[in-house]
PDB file of N, CA and C in Angstrom:
ATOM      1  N   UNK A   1       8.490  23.394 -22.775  1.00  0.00           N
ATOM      2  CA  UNK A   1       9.175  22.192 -23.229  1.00  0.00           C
ATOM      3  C   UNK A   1      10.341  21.843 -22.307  1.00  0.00           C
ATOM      4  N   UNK A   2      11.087  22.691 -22.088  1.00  0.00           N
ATOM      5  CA  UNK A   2      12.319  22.508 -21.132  1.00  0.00           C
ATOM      6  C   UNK A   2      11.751  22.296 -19.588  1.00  0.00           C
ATOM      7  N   UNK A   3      10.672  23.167 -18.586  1.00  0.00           N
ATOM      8  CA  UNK A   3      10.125  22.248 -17.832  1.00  0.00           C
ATOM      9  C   UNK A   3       9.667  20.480 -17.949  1.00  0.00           C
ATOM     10  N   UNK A   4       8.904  20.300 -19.307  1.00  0.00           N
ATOM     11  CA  UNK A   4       8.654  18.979 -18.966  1.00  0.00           C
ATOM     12  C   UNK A   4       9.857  17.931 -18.697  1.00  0.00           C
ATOM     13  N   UNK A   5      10.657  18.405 -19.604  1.00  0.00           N
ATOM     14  CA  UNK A   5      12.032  17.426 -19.773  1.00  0.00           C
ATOM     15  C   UNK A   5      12.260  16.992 -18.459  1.00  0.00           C
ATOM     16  N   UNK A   6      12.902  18.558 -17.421  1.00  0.00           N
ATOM     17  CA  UNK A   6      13.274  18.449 -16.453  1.00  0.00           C
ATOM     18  C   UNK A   6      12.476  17.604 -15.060  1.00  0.00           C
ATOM     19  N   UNK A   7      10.966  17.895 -15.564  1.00  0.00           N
ATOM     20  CA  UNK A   7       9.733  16.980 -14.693  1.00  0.00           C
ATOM     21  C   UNK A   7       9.984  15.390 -14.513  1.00  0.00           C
ATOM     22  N   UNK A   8      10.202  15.115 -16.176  1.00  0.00           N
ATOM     23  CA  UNK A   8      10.265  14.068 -16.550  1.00  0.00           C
ATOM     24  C   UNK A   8      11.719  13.040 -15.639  1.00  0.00           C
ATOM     25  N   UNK A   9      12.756  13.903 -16.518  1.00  0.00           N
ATOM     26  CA  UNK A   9      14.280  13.546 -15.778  1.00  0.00           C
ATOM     27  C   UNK A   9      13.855  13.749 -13.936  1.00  0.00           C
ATOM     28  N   UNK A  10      13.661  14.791 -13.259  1.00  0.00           N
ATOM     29  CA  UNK A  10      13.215  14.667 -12.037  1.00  0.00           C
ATOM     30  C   UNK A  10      12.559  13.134 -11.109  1.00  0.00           C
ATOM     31  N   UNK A  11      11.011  13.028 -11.863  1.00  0.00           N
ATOM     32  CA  UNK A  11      10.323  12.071 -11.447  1.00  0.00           C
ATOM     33  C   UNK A  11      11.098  10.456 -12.009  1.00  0.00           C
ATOM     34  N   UNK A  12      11.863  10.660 -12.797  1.00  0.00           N
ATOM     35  CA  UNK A  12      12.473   9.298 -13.163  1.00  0.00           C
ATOM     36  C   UNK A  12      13.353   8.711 -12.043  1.00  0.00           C
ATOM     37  N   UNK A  13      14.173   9.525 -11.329  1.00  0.00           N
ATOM     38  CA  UNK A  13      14.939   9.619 -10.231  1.00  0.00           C
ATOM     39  C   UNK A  13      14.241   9.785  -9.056  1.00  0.00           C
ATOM     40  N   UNK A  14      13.361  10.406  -8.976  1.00  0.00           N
ATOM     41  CA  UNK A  14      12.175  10.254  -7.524  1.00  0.00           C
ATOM     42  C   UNK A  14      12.042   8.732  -6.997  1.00  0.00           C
ATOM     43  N   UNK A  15      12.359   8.898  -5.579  1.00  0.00           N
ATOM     44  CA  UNK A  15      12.219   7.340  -5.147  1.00  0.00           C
ATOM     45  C   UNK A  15      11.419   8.156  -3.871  1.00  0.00           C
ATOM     46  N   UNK A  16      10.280   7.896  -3.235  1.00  0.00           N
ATOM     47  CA  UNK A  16       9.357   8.392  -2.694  1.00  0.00           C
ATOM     48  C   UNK A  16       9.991   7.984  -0.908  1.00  0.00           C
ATOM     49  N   UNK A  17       9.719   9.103  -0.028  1.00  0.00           N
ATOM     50  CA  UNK A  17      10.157   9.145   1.098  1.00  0.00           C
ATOM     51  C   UNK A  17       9.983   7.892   2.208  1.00  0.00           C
ATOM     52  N   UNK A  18       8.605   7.493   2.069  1.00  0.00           N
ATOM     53  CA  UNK A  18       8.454   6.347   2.405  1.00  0.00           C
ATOM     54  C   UNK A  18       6.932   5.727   1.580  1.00  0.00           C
ATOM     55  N   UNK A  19       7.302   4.750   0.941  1.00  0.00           N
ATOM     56  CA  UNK A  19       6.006   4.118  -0.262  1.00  0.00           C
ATOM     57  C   UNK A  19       4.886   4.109   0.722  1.00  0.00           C
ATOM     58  N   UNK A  20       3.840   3.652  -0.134  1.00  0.00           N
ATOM     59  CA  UNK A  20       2.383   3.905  -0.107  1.00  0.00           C
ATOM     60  C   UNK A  20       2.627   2.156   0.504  1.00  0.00           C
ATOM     61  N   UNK A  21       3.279   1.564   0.529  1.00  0.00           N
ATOM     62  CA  UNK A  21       3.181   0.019   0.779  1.00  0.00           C
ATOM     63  C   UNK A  21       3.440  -0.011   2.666  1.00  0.00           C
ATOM     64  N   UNK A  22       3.808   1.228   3.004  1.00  0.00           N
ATOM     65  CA  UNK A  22       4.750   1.500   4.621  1.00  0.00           C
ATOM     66  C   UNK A  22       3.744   2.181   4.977  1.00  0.00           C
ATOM     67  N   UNK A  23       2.972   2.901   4.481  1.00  0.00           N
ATOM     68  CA  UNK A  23       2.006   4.189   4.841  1.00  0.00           C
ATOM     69  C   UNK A  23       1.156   3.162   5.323  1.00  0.00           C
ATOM     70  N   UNK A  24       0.407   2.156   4.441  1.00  0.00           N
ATOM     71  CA  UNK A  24      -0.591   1.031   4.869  1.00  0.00           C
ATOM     72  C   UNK A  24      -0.497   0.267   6.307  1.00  0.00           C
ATOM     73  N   UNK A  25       0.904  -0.137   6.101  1.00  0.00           N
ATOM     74  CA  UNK A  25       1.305  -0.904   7.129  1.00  0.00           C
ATOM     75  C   UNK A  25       1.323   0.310   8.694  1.00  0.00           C
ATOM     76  N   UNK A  26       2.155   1.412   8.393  1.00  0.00           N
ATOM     77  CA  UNK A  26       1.709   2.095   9.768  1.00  0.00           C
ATOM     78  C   UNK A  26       0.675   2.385  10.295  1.00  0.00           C
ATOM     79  N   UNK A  27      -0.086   3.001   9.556  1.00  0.00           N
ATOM     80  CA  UNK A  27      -1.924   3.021   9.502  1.00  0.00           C
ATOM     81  C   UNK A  27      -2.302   1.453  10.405  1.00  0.00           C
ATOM     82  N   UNK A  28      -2.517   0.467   9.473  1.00  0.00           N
ATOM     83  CA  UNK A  28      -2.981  -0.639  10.107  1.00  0.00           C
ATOM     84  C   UNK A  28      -2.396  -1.343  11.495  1.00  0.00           C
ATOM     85  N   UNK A  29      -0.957  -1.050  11.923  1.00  0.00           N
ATOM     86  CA  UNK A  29      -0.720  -1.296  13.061  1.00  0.00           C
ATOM     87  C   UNK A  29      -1.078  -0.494  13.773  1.00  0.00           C
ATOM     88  N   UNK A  30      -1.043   0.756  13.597  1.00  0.00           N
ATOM     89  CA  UNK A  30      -1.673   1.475  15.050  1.00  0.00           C
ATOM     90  C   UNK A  30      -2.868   1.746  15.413  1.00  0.00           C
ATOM     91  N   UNK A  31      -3.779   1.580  13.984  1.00  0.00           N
ATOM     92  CA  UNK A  31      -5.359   0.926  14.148  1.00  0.00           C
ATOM     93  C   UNK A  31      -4.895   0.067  14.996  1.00  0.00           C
ATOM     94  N   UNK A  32      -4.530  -1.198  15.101  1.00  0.00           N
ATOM     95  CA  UNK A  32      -4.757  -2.431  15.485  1.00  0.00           C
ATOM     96  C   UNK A  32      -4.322  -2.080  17.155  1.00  0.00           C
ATOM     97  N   UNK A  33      -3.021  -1.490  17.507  1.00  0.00           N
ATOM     98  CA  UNK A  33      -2.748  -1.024  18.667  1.00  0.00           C
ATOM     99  C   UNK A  33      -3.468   0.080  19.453  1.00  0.00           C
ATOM    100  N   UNK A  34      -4.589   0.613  18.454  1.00  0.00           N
ATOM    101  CA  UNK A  34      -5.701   1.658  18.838  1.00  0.00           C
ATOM    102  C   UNK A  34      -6.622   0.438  19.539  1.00  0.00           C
ATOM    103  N   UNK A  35      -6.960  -0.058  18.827  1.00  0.00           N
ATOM    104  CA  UNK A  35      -8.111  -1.279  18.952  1.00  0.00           C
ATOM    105  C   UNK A  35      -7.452  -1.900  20.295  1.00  0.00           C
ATOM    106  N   UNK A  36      -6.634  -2.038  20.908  1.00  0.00           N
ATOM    107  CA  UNK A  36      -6.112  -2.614  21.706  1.00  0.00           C
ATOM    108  C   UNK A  36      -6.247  -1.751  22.923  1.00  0.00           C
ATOM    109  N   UNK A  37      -5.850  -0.809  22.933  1.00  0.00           N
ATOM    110  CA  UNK A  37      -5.877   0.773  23.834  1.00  0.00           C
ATOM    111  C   UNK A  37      -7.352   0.995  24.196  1.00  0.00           C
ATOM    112  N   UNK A  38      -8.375   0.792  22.619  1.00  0.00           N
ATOM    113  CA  UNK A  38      -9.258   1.686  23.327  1.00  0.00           C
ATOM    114  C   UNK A  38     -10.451   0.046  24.163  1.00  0.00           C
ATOM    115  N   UNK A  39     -10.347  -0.860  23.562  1.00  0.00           N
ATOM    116  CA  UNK A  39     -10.694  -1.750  24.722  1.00  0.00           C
ATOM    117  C   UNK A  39     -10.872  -2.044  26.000  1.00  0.00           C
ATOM    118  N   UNK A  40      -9.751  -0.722  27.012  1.00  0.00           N
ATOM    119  CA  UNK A  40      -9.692  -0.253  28.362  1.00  0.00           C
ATOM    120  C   UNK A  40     -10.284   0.884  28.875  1.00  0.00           C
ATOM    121  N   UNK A  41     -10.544   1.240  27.563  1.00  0.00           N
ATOM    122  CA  UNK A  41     -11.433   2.820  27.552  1.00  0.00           C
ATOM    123  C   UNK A  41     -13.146   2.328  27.405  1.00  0.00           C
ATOM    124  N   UNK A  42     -13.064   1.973  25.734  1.00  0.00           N
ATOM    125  CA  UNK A  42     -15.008   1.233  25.769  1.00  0.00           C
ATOM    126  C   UNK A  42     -14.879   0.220  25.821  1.00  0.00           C
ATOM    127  N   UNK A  43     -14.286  -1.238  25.879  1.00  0.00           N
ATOM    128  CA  UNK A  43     -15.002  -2.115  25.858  1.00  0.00           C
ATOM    129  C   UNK A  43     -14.704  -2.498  24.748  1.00  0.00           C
ATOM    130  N   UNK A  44     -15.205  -3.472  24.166  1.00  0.00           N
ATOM    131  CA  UNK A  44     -14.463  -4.734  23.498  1.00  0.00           C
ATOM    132  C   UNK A  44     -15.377  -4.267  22.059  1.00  0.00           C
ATOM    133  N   UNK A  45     -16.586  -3.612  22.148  1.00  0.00           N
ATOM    134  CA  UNK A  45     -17.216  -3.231  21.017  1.00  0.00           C
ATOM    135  C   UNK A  45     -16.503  -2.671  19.587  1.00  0.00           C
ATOM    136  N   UNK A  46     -15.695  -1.179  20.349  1.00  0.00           N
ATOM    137  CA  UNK A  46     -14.874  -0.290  19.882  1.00  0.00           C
ATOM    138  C   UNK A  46     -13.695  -0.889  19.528  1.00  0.00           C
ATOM    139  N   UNK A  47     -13.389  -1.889  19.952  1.00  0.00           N
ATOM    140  CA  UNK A  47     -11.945  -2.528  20.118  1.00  0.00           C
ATOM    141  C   UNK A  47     -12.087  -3.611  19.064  1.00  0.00           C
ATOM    142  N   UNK A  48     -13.180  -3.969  18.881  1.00  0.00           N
ATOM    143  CA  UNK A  48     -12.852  -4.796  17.560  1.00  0.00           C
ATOM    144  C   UNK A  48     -13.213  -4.039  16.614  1.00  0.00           C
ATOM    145  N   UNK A  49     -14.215  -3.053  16.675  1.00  0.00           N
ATOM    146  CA  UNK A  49     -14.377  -2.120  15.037  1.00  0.00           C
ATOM    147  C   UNK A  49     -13.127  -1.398  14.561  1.00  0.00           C
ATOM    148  N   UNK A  50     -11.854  -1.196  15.657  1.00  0.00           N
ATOM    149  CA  UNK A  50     -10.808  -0.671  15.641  1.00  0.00           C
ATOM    150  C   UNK A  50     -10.004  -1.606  15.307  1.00  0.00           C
ATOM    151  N   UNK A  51     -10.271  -3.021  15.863  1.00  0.00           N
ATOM    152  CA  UNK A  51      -8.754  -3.887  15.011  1.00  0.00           C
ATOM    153  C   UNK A  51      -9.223  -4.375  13.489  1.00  0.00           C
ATOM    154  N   UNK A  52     -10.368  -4.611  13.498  1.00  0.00           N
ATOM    155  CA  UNK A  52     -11.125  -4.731  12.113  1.00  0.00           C
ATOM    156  C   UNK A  52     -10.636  -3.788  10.380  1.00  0.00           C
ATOM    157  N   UNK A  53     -10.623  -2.930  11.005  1.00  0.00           N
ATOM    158  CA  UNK A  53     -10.298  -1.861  10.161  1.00  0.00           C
ATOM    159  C   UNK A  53      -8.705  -1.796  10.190  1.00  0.00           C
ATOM    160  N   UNK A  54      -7.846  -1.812  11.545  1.00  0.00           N
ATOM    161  CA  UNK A  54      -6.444  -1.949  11.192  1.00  0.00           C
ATOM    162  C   UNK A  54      -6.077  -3.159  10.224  1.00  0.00           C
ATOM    163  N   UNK A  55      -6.492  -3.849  10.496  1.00  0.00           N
ATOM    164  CA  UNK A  55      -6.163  -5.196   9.762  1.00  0.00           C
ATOM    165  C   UNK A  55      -6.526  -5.380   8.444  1.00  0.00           C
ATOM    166  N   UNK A  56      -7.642  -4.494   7.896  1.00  0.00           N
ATOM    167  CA  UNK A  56      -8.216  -4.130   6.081  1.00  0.00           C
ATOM    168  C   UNK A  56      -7.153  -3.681   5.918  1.00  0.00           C
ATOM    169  N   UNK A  57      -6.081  -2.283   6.895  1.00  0.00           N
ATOM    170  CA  UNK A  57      -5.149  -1.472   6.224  1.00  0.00           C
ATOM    171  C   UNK A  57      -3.997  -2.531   5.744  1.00  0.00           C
ATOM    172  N   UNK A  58      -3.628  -3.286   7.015  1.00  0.00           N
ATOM    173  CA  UNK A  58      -2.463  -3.862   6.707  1.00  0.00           C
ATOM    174  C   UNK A  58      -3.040  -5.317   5.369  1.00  0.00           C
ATOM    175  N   UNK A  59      -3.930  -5.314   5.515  1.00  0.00           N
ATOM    176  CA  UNK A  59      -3.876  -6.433   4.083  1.00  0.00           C
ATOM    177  C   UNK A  59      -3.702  -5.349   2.452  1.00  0.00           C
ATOM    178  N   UNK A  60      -3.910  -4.356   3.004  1.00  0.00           N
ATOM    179  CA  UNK A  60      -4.050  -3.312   1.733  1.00  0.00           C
ATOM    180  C   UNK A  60      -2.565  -3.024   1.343  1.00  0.00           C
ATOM    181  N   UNK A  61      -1.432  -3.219   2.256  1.00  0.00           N
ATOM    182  CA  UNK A  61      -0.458  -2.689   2.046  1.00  0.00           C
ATOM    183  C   UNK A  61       0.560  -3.471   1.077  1.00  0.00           C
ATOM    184  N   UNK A  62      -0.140  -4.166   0.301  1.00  0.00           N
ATOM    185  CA  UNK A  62       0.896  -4.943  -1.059  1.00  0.00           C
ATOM    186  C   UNK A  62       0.412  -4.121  -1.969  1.00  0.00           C
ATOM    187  N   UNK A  63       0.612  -3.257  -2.585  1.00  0.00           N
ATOM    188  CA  UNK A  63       0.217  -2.278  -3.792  1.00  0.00           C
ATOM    189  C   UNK A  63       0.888  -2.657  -5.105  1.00  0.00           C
ATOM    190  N   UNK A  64       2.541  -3.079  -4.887  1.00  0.00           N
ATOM    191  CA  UNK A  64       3.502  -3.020  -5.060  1.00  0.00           C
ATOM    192  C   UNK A  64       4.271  -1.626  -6.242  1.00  0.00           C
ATOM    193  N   UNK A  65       4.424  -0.966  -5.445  1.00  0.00           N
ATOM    194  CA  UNK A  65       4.181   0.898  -5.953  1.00  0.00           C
ATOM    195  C   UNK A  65       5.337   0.669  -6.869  1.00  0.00           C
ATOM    196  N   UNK A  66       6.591  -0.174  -6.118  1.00  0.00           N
ATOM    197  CA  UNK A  66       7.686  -0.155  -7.032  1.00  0.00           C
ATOM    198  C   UNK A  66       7.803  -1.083  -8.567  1.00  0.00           C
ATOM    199  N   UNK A  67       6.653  -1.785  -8.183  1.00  0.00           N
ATOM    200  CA  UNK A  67       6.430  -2.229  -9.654  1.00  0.00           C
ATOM    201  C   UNK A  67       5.763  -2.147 -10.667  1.00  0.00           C
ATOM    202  N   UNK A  68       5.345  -0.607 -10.766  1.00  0.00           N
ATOM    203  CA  UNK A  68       4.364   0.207 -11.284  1.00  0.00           C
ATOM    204  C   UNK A  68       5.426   1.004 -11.924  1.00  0.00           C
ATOM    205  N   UNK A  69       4.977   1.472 -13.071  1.00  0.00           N
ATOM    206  CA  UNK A  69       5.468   1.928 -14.341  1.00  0.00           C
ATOM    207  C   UNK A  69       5.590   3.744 -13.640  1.00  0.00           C
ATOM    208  N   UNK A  70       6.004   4.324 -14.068  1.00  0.00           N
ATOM    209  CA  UNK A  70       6.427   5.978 -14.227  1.00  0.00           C
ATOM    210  C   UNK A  70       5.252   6.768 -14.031  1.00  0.00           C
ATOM    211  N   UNK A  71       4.239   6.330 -15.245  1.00  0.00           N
ATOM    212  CA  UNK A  71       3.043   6.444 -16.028  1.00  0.00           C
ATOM    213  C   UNK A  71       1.946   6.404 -14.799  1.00  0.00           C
ATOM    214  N   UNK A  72       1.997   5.183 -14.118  1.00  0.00           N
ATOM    215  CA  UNK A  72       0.882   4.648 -13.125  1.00  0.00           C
ATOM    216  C   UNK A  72       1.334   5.498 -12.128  1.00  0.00           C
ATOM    217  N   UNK A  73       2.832   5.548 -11.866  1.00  0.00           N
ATOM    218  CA  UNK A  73       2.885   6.490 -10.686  1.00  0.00           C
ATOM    219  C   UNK A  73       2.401   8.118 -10.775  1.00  0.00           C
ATOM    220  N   UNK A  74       2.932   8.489 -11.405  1.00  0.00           N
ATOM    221  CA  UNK A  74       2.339  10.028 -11.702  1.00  0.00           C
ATOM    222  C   UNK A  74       1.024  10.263 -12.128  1.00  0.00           C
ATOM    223  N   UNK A  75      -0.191   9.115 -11.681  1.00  0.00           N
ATOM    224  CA  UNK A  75      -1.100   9.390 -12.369  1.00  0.00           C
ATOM    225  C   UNK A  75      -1.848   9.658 -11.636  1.00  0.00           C
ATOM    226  N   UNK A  76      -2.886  10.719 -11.507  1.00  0.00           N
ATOM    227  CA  UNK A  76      -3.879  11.111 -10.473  1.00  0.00           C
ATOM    228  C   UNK A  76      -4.400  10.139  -9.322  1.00  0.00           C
ATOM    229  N   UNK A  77      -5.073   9.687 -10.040  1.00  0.00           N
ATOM    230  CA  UNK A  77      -5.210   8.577  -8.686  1.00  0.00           C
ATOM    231  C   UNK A  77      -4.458   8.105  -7.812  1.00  0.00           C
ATOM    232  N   UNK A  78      -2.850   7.750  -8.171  1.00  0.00           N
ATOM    233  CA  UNK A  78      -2.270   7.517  -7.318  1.00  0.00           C
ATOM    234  C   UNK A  78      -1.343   8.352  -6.457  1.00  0.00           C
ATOM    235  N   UNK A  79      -1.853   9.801  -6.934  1.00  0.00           N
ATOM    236  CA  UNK A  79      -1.240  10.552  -6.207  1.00  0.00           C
ATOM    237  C   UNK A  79      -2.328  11.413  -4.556  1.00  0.00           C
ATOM    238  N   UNK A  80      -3.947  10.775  -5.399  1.00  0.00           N
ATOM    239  CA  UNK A  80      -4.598  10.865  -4.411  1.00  0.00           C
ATOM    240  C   UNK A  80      -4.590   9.331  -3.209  1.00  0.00           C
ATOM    241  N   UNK A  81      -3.859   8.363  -3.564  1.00  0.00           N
ATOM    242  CA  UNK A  81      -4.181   7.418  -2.710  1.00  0.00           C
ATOM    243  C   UNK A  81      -2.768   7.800  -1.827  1.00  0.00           C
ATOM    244  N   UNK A  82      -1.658   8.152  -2.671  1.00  0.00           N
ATOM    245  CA  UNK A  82      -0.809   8.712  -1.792  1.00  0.00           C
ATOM    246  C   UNK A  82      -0.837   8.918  -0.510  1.00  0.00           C
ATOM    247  N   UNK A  83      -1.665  10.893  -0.956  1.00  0.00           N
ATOM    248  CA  UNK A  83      -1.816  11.698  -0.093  1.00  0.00           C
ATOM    249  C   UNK A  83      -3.003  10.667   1.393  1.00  0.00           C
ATOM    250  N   UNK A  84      -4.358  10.440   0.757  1.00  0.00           N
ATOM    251  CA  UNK A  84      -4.265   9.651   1.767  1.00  0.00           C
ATOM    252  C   UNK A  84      -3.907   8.431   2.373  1.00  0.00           C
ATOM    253  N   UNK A  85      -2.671   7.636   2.188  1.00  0.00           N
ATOM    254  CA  UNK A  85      -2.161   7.031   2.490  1.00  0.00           C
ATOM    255  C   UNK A  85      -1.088   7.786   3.608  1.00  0.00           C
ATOM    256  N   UNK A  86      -1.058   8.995   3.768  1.00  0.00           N
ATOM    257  CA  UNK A  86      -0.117   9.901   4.222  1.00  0.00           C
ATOM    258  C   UNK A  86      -1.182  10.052   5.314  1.00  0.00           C
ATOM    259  N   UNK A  87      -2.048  10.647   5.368  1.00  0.00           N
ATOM    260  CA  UNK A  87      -3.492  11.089   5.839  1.00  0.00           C
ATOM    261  C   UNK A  87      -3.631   9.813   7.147  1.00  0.00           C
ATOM    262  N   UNK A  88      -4.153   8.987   6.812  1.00  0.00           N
ATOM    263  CA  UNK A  88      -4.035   7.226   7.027  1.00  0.00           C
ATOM    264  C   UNK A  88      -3.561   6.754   7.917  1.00  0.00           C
ATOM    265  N   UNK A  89      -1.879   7.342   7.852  1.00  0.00           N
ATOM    266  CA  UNK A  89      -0.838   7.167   8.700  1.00  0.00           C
ATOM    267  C   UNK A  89      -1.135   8.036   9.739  1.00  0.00           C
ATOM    268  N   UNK A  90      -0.866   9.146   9.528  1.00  0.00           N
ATOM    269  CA  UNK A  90      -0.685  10.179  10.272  1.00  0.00           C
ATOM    270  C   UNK A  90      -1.685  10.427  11.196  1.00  0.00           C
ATOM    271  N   UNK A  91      -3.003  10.245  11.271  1.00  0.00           N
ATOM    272  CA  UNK A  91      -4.049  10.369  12.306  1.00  0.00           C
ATOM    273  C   UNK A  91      -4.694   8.993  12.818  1.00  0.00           C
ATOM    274  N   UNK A  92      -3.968   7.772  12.380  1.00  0.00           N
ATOM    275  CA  UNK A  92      -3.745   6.521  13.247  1.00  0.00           C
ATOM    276  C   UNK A  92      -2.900   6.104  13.960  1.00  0.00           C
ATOM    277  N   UNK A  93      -1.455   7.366  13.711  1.00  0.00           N
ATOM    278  CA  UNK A  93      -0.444   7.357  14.709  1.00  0.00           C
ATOM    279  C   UNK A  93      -0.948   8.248  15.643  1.00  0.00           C
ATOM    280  N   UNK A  94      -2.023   9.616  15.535  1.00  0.00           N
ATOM    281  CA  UNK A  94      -2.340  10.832  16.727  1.00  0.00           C
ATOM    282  C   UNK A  94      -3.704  10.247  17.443  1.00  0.00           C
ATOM    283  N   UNK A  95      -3.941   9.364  16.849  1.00  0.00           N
ATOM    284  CA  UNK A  95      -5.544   7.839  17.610  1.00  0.00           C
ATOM    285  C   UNK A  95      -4.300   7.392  18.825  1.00  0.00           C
ATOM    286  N   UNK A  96      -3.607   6.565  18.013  1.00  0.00           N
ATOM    287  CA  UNK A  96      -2.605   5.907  19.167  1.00  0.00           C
ATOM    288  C   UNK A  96      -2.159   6.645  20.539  1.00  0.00           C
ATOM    289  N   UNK A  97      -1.925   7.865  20.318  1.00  0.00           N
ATOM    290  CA  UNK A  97      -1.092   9.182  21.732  1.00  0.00           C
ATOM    291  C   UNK A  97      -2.531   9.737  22.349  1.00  0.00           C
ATOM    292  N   UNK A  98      -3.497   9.347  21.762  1.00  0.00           N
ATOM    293  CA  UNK A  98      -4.832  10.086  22.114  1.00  0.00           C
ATOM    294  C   UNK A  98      -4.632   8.905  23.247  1.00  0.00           C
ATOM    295  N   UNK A  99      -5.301   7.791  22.855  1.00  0.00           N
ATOM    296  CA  UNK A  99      -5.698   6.752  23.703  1.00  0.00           C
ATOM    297  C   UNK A  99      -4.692   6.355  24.231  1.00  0.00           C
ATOM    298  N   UNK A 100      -3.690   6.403  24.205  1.00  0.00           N
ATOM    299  CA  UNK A 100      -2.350   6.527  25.525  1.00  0.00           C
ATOM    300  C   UNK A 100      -2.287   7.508  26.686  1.00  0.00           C
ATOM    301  N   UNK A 101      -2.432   8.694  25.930  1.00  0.00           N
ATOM    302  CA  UNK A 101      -3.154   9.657  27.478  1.00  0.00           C
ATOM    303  C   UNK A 101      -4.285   9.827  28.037  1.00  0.00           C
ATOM    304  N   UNK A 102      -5.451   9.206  26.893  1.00  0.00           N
ATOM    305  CA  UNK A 102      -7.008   8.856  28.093  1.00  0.00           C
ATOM    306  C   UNK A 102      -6.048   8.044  28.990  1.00  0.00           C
ATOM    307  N   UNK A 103      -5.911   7.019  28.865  1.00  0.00           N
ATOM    308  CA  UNK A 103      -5.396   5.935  29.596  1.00  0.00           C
ATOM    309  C   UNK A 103      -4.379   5.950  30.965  1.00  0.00           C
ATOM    310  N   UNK A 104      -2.901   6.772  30.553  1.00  0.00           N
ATOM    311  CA  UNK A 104      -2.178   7.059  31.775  1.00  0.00           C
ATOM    312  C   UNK A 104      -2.207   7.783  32.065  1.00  0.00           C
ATOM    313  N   UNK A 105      -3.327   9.064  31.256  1.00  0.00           N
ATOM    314  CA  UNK A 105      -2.532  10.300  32.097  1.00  0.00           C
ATOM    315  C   UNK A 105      -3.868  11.034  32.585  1.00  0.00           C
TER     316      UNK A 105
END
């Protein structure tokens, strides 16, 4: 009982490191700057299936997380869209340094 309280009081005060609304948006720009990169690498094929998909992310990125109830936030699902929203980011920013060093280096 005294854990939940403290869960509760905890997550009420939780303001998330950077929202699921920023995660989208980084994801989809560096898709889109992937798509741009790898165009010098394959060809215009790769380069639009790559801005294609950046550009789904960044239309995805109105969620509006902060106007979602306590309830919606702590709720499974959105703790799996989270994580990959974290996921998302993070290996469309290591696409981007990939295809920067095919490229110059």
């Amino acid at each position: 009982m005294i854990r939940n309280v403290f869960v509760k009081q905890y997550t009420m005060k939780k303001k998330y490191l950077i929202s699921i609304e920023r995660l989208h948006l980084i994801a989809g720009f560096s898709l889109v700057f992937s798509g741009i990169l790898v165009y010098f690498i394959d060809g215009i094929e790769m380069a639009l299936s790559w801005l294609v998909f950046g550009a789904m992310y960044v239309s995805m990125s109105d969620i509006g997380e902060d106007d979602m109830s306590e309830e919606k936030r702590n709720h499974s699902s959105h703790m799996i869209r989270r994580l990959f929203g974290y996921l998302g980011a993070s290996f469309s920013i290591i696409l981007v340094i990939y295809y920067l060093n095919k490229i110059f280096l």
